[in-house]
Each structure stands twice: as structure tokens, then as C-alpha cells.
Protein backbone atom coordinates (compact mmCIF):
# COMPACT_ATOMS: atom_id res chain seq x y z
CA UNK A 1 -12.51 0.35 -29.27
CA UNK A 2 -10.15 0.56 -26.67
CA UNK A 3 -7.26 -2.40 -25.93
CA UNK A 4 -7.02 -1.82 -21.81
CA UNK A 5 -8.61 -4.73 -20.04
CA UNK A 6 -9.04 -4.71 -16.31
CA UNK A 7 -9.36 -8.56 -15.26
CA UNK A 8 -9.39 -9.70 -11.07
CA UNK A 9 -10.57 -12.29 -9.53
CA UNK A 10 -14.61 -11.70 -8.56
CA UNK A 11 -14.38 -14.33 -5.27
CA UNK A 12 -11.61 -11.88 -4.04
CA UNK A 13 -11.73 -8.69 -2.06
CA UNK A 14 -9.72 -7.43 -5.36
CA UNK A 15 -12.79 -7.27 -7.57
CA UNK A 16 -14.70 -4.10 -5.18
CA UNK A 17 -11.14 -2.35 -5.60
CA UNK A 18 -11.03 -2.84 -9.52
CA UNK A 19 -15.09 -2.15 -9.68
CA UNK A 20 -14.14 1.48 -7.80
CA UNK A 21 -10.82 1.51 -10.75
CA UNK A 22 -13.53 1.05 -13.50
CA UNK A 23 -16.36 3.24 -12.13
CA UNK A 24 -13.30 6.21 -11.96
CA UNK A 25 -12.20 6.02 -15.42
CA UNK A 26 -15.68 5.90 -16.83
CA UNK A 27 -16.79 9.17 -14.72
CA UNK A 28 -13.56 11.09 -14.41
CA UNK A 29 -12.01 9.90 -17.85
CA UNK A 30 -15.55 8.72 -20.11
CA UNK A 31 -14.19 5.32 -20.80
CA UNK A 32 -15.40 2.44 -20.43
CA UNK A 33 -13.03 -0.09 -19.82
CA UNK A 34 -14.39 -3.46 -19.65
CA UNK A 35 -13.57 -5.15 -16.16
CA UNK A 36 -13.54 -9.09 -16.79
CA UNK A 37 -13.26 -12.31 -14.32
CA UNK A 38 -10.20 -14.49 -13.52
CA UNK A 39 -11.54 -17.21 -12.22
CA UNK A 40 -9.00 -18.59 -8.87
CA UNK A 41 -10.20 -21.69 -7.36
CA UNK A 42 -8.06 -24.89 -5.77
CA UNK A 43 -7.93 -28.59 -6.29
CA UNK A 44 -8.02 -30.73 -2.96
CA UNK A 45 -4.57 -30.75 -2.75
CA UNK A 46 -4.62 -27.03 -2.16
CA UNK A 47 -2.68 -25.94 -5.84
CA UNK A 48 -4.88 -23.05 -7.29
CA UNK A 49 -6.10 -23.54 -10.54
CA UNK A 50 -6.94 -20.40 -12.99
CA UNK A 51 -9.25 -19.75 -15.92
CA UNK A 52 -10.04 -16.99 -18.15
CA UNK A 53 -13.60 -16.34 -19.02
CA UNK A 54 -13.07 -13.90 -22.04
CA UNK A 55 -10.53 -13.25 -24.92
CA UNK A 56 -7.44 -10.95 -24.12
CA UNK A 57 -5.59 -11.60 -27.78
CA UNK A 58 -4.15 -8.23 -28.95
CA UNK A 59 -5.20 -6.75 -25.23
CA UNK A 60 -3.33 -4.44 -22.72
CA UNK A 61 -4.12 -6.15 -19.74
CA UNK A 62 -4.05 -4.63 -15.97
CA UNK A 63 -4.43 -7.64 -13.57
CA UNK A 64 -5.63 -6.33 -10.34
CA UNK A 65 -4.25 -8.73 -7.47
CA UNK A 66 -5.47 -9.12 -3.95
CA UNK A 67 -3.05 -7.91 -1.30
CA UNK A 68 -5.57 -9.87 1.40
CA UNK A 69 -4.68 -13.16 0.16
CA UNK A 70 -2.24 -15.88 1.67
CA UNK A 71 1.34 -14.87 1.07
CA UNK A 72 2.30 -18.00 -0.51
CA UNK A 73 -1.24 -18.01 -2.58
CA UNK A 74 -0.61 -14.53 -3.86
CA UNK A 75 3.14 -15.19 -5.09
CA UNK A 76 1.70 -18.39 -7.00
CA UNK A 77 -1.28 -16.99 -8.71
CA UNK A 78 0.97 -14.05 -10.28
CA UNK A 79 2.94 -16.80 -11.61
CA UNK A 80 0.32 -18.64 -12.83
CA UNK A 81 -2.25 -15.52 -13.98
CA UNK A 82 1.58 -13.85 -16.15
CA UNK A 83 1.23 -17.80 -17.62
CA UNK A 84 -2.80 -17.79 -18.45
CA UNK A 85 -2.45 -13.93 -19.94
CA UNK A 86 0.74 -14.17 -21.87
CA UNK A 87 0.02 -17.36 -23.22
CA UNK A 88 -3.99 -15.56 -24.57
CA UNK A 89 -1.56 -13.59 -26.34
CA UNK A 90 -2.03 -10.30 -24.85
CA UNK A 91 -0.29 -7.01 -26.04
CA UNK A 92 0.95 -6.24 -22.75
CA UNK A 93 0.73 -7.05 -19.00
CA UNK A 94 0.33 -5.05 -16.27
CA UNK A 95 0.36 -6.56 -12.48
CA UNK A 96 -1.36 -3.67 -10.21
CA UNK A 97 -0.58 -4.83 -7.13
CA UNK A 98 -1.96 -2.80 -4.20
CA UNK A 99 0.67 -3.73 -2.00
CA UNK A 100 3.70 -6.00 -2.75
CA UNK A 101 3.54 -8.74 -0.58
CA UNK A 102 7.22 -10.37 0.88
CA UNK A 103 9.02 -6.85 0.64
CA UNK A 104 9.92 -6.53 4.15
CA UNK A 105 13.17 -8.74 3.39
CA UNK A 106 14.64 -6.30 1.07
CA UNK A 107 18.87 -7.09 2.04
CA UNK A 108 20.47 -9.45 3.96
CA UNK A 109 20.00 -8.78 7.33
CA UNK A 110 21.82 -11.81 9.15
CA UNK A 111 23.81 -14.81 7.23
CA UNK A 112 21.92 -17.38 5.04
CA UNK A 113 18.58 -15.82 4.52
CA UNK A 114 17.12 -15.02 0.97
CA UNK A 115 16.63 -11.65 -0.08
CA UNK A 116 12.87 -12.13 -0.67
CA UNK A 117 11.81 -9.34 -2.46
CA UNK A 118 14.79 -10.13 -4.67
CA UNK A 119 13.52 -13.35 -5.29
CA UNK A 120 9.76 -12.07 -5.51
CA UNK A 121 11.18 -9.85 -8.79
CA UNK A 122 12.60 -12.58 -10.70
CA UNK A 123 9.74 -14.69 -10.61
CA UNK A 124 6.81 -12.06 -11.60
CA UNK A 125 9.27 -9.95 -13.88
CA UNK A 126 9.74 -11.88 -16.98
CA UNK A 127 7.18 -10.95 -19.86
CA UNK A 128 5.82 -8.59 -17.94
CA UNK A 129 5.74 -4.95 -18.81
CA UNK A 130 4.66 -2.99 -16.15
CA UNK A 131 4.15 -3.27 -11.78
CA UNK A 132 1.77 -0.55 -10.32
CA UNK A 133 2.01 -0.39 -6.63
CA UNK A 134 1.95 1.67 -3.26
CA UNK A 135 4.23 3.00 -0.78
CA UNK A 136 6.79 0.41 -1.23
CA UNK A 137 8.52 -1.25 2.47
CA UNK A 138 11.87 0.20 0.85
CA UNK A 139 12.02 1.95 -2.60
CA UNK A 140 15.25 0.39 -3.46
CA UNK A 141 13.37 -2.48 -4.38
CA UNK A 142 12.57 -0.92 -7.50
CA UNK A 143 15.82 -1.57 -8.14
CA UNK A 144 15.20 -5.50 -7.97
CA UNK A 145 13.16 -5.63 -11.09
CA UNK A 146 14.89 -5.48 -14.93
CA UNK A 147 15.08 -2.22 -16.72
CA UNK A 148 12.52 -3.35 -19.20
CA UNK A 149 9.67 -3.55 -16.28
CA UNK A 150 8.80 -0.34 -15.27
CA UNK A 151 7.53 -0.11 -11.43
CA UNK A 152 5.27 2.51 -10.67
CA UNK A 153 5.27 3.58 -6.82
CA UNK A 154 2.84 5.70 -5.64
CA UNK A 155 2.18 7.57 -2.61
CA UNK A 156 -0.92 7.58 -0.84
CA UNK A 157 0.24 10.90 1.05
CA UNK A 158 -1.41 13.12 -1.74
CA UNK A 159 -5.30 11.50 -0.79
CA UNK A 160 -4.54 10.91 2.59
CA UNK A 161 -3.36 14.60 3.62
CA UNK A 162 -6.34 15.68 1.39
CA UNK A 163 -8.60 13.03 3.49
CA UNK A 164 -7.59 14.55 7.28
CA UNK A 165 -7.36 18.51 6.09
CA UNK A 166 -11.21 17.64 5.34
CA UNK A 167 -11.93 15.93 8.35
CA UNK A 168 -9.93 16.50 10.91
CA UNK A 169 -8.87 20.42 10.28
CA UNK A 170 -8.98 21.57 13.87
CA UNK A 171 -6.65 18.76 14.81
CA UNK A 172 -4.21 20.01 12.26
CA UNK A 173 -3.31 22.85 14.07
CA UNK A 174 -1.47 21.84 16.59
CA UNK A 175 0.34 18.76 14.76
CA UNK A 176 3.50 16.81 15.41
CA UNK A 177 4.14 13.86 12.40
CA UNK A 178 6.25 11.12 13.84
CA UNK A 179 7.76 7.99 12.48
CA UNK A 180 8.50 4.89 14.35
CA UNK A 181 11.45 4.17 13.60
CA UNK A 182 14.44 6.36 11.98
CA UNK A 183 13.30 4.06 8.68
CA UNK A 184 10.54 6.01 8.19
CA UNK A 185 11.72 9.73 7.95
CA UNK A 186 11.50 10.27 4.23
CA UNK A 187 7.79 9.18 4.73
CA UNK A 188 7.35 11.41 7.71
CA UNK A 189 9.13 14.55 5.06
CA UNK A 190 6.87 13.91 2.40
CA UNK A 191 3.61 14.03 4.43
CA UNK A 192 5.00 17.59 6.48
CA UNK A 193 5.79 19.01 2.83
CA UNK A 194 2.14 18.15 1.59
CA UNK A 195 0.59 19.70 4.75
CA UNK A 196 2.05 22.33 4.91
CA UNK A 197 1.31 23.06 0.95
CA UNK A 198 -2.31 22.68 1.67
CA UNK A 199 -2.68 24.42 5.21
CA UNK A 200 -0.47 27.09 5.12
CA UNK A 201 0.76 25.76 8.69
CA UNK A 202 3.87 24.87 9.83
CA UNK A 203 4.92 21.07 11.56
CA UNK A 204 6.93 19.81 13.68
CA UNK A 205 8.59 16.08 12.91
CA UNK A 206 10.16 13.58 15.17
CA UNK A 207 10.80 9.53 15.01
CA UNK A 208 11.34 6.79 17.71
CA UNK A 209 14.73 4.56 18.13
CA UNK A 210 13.30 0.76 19.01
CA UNK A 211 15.21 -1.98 20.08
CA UNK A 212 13.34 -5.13 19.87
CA UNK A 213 14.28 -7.93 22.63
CA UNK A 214 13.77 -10.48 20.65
CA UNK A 215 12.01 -11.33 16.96
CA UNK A 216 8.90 -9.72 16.57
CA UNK A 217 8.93 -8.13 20.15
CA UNK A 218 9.72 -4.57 20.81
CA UNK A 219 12.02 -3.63 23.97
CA UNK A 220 13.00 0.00 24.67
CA UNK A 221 11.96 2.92 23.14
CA UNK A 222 13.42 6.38 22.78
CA UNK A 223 12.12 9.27 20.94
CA UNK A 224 13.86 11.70 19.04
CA UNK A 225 12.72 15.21 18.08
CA UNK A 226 11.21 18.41 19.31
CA UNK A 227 8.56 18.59 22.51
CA UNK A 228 5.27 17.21 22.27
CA UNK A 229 3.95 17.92 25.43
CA UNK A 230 0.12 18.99 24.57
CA UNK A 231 0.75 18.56 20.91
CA UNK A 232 -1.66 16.26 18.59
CA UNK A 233 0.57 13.69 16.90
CA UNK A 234 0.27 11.70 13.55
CA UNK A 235 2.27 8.14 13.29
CA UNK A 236 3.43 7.80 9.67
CA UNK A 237 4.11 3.97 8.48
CA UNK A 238 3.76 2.09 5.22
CA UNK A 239 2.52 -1.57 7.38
CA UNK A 240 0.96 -2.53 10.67
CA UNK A 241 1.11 -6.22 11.17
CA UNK A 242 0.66 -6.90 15.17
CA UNK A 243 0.42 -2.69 16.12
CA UNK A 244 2.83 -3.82 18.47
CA UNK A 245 5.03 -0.81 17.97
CA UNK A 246 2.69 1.48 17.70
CA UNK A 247 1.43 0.55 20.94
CA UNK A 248 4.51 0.66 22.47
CA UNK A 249 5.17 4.55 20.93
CA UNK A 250 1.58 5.53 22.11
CA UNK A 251 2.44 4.32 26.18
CA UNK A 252 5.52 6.79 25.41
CA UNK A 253 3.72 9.74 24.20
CA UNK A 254 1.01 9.22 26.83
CA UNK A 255 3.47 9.68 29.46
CA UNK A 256 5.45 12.24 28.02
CA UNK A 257 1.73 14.77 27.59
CA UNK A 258 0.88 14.21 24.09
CA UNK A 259 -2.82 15.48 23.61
CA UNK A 260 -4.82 13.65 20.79
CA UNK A 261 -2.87 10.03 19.07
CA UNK A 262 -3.61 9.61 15.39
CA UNK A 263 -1.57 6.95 13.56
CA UNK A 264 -1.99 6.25 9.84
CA UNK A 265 -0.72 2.81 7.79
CA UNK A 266 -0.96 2.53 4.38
CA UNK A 267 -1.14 -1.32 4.34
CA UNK A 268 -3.62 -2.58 7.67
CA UNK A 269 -2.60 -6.27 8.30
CA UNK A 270 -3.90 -6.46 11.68
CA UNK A 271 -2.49 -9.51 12.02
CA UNK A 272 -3.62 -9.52 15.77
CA UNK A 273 -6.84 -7.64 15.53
CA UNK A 274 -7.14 -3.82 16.45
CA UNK A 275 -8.28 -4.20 19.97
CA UNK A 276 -5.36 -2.96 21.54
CA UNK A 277 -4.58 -0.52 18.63
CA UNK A 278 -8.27 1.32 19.45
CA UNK A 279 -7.78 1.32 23.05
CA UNK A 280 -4.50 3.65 22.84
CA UNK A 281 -4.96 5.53 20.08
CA UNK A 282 -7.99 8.58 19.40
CA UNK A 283 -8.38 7.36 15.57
CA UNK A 284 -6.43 4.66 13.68
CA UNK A 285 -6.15 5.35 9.64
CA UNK A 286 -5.77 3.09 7.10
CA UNK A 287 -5.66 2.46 3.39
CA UNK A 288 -7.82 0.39 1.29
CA UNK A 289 -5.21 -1.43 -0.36
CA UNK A 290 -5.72 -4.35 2.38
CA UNK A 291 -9.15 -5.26 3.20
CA UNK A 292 -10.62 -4.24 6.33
CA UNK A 293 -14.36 -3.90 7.90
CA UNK A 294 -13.70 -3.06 11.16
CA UNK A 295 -15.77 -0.43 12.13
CA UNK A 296 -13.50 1.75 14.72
CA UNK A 297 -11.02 1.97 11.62
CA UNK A 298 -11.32 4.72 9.15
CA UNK A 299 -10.13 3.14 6.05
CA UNK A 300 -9.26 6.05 3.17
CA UNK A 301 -9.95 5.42 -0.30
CA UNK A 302 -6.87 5.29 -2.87
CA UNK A 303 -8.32 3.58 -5.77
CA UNK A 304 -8.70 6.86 -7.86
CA UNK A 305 -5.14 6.87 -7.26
CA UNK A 306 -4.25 3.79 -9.02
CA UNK A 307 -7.26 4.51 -11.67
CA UNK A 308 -5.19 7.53 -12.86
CA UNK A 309 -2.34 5.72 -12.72
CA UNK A 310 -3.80 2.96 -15.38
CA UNK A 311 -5.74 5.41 -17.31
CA UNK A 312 -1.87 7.51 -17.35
CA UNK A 313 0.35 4.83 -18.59
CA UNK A 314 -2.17 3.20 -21.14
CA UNK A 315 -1.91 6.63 -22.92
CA UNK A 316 1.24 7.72 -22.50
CA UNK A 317 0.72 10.57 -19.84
CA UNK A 318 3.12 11.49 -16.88
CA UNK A 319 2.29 10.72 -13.39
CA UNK A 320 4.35 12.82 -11.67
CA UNK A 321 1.20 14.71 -11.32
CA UNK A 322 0.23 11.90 -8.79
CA UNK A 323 3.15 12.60 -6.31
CA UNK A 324 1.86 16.50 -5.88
């Protein structure tokens, strides 16, 4: 009988992610790892309260966490859920965390500010033995977290490359991949390097320069790279919150004779809706590691992703066969 527990909250849009995690493993893997209820729920005052509804004594647990949630709700029930499972006297816990909320403040970027994804790591890290996430706002953040907690960053390039060479071959062919901003190049290389393995075409790259005016709001924008005139062109991020930015590239490649507008984020916040993102751009991507059931988004499925990923590290296998 195995020891790997999957446990998520069922009221959360977590448990159809872990239910996707299990169904994987079973099919792909034959095991059948049991998938159990943390039950998240709030007193008047607003503090969340947690319960368990089965044993996890002597158990690797994987606690699947909802990347939808409040901010300040999600840091506070991985405190409280490391409590609940270390103190059932489990073998070992795992947080698998779609996408790691409070990482966009990963160094000091003006005087007295915290370093939040600093501080995020020393209050989830102790007793816990492993993080599984996604494209990570800055990798160095790995680097936040003690040696003896191994974080596990994967890419969702592998399934989403795979996901538009299906779909969207034709508009492959003539293809420019473009960050926006000079952040994002790395991102931008490891998505041309996949294509190109599983095309047999060659791409062009380029990024944008932004200055923002104030806070929040973009000003001018420049773009760097080869000419795009007539060429389809892919937007590479790891987050949209407003789309602001994207918008504001999209006006630029309009004018400038770009053909077709893709853009792709791994983590859709939306944070102000996707009217304006639809109305500029021919097909907006996203990941499921946020929620999202907005019908003029095409959200791409990376659970199987993070099911190898579990299945890997409960028995000892590399997944550097993930990153290919």
C-alpha cells in the first residue's frame, strides 16, 4: 500500500486540479493514490480554521494549494495546513503550489520595502520537505528557501509548445516570439529552442523596453529585435494581472504591420477582466494553474505536468525529463 497522499481543499478550485493529478497517475502510472479533503472554512472574524478528515500518520503528503485564493488567505492556510499535517505526524510534506503567490517582490527595489518572497520562504520552509511549482516570477527565488527544501520549478513550455504545434500549425510558420520586457528573454529562448525541436522551423525573437509613468501604469514603449512587419507573433510571460502591457505592446505591433497577435501567460490573474485583452489580441493563452472560465480564453492543461512531477519525486526518478 502506497504512503503518497494527495489532500486539497474540495470548496476550492484546487480540488478539479488535484482530481485531474489523481486521474493521471492512476491511467498513465496504475496507481491509485488516494486524494483526501482539507477542510478550509472561517470564523466570523474572518481567521480560517482547518481540519483533516482522514489519518496521514506515517504518510508522504502532497498538499495541493489554490493559486485563486486571496493572497493573504493563501500565505495563512500554508502556515496553518504545514501545522495540521506535521503535527498528524506525516512522513513528509510536500506543498504543490501551482503558482507561488507574493513572488513578484523578489529584491529590493526602492528603500524600506520587504523582500516578500524572502519572507514568503521562511514562513512555509520549516518542516517542510519539498515545494513543487511553475514558471517561477524570478528563478533566483529558489535560492530563498534552505538547502534541505528542495523546490521543483517547472516549465509549462514543454505542454504548451506541444498544445499550439497541434492547433495552431499553420500559424507557426511564419512566427516571431516576443517578450515584454528584457525580463523575460530566457523565457522567450526556451520556448524558440522547443519549437524549433518539434517543427523543424526556424524563429525569430524580439522583446519590448517599457517605462511605466507611474506605479502600475505603463508609459512608452520601444521594441527591440528583428522586423515583424506581416509576421504572426507570440507574447511570452509567466503573469498577466491588468493585461495592461500587453495591450500597450499589441497597439505597437498593430502599427508597426504585425499579422496575427497571440500572447500566452502561464499564470491568468485578470485582475481587470479580459475585455480589453480579447479586443486586441487574435487568441489569448493561458495556463490552468489559476482558475479561469472565460470562454474567449483558451486555457491549456498542465496538470499531467505536475502529476509526473509527484509520481517522480515520491519514487526517486529524475525530472529533467520534464524540461525536454
Amino acid at each position: 500500500m502506497t504512503k503518497m497522499i494527495l489532500l486539497s481543499d474540495k470548496n476550492s478550485h484546487a480540488w478539479a486540479f488535484s482530481e485531474k493529478i489523481k486521474e493521471y497517475i492512476k491511467k498513465e502510472k496504475g496507481l491509485d493514490v488516494p486524494l483526501e479533503e482539507l477542510m478550509i472554512s472561517k470564523f466570523r472574524n474572518g481567521e480560517s480554521e482547518l481540519s483533516g478528515t482522514s489519518s496521514l500518520r506515517g504518510k508522504d503528503v502532497y498538499f495541493i494549494h489554490d493559486s485563486t485564493k486571496t493572497p493573504n488567505d493563501w500565505w495563512v492556510e500554508l502556515i496553518l495546513a504545514k501545522d495540521l499535517i506535521l503535527g498528524s505526524s506525516a512522513n513528509s510534506l510536500t506543498f504543490v503550489l501551482p503558482d507561488i503567490l507574493y513572488s513578484r517582490k523578489d529584491r529590493k527595489d526602492k528603500s524600506r520595502v520587504p523582500i516578500s518572497a524572502r519572507a514568503l520562504a521562511a514562513t512555509i520552509s520549516p518542516g517542510v520537505k519539498r515545494i513543487i511549482t511553475m514558471d517561477l516570477h524570478a528563478a533566483q527565488i529558489q535560492g530563498f528557501y534552505p538547502e534541505n527544501v528542495s523546490v521543483e520549478n517547472l516549465y509549462s513550455f514543454p505542454e504548451v509548445t506541444r498544445y499550439l504545434n497541434r492547433n495552431y500549425s499553420s500559424e507557426l510558420k511564419n512566427l516571431l516570439i516576443l517578450s515584454p520586457d528584457a525580463g523575460g528573454v530566457d523565457r522567450v529562448k526556451a520556448f524558440l529552442t522547443r519549437f524549433e525541436r518539434i517543427t523543424d522551423l526556424e524563429y525569430d525573437i524580439g522583446f519590448m523596453i517599457k517605462e511605466r509613468s507611474k506605479a502600475g501604469e505603463v508609459g512608452s514603449i520601444r521594441y527591440v529585435g528583428p522586423d515583424f512587419k506581416g509576421k504572426n507573433i507570440l507574447i511570452v510571460d509567466d503573469i498577466v494581472d491588468s493585461g495592461g502591457t500587453l495591450c500597450k505592446n499589441a497597439e505597437r505591433l498593430r502599427e508597426g504591420g504585425a499579422n496575427k497577435l497571440f500572447c500566452y501567460a502561464t499564470h491568468g490573474l485578470f485582475t481587470k477582466g479580459i475585455k480589453e485583452l480579447c479586443a486586441v489580441f487574435d487568441k489569448v493563452f493561458t495556463s490552468n494553474t489559476h482558475y479561469s472560465n472565460a470562454v474567449d480564453i483558451e486555457v491549456i492543461d498542465v496538470s499531467q505536468l505536475f502529476a509526473e512531477a509527484i509520481f517522480r519525486t515520491q519514487h526517486n526518478h529524475p525530472i529533467s525529463k520534464l524540461f525536454e
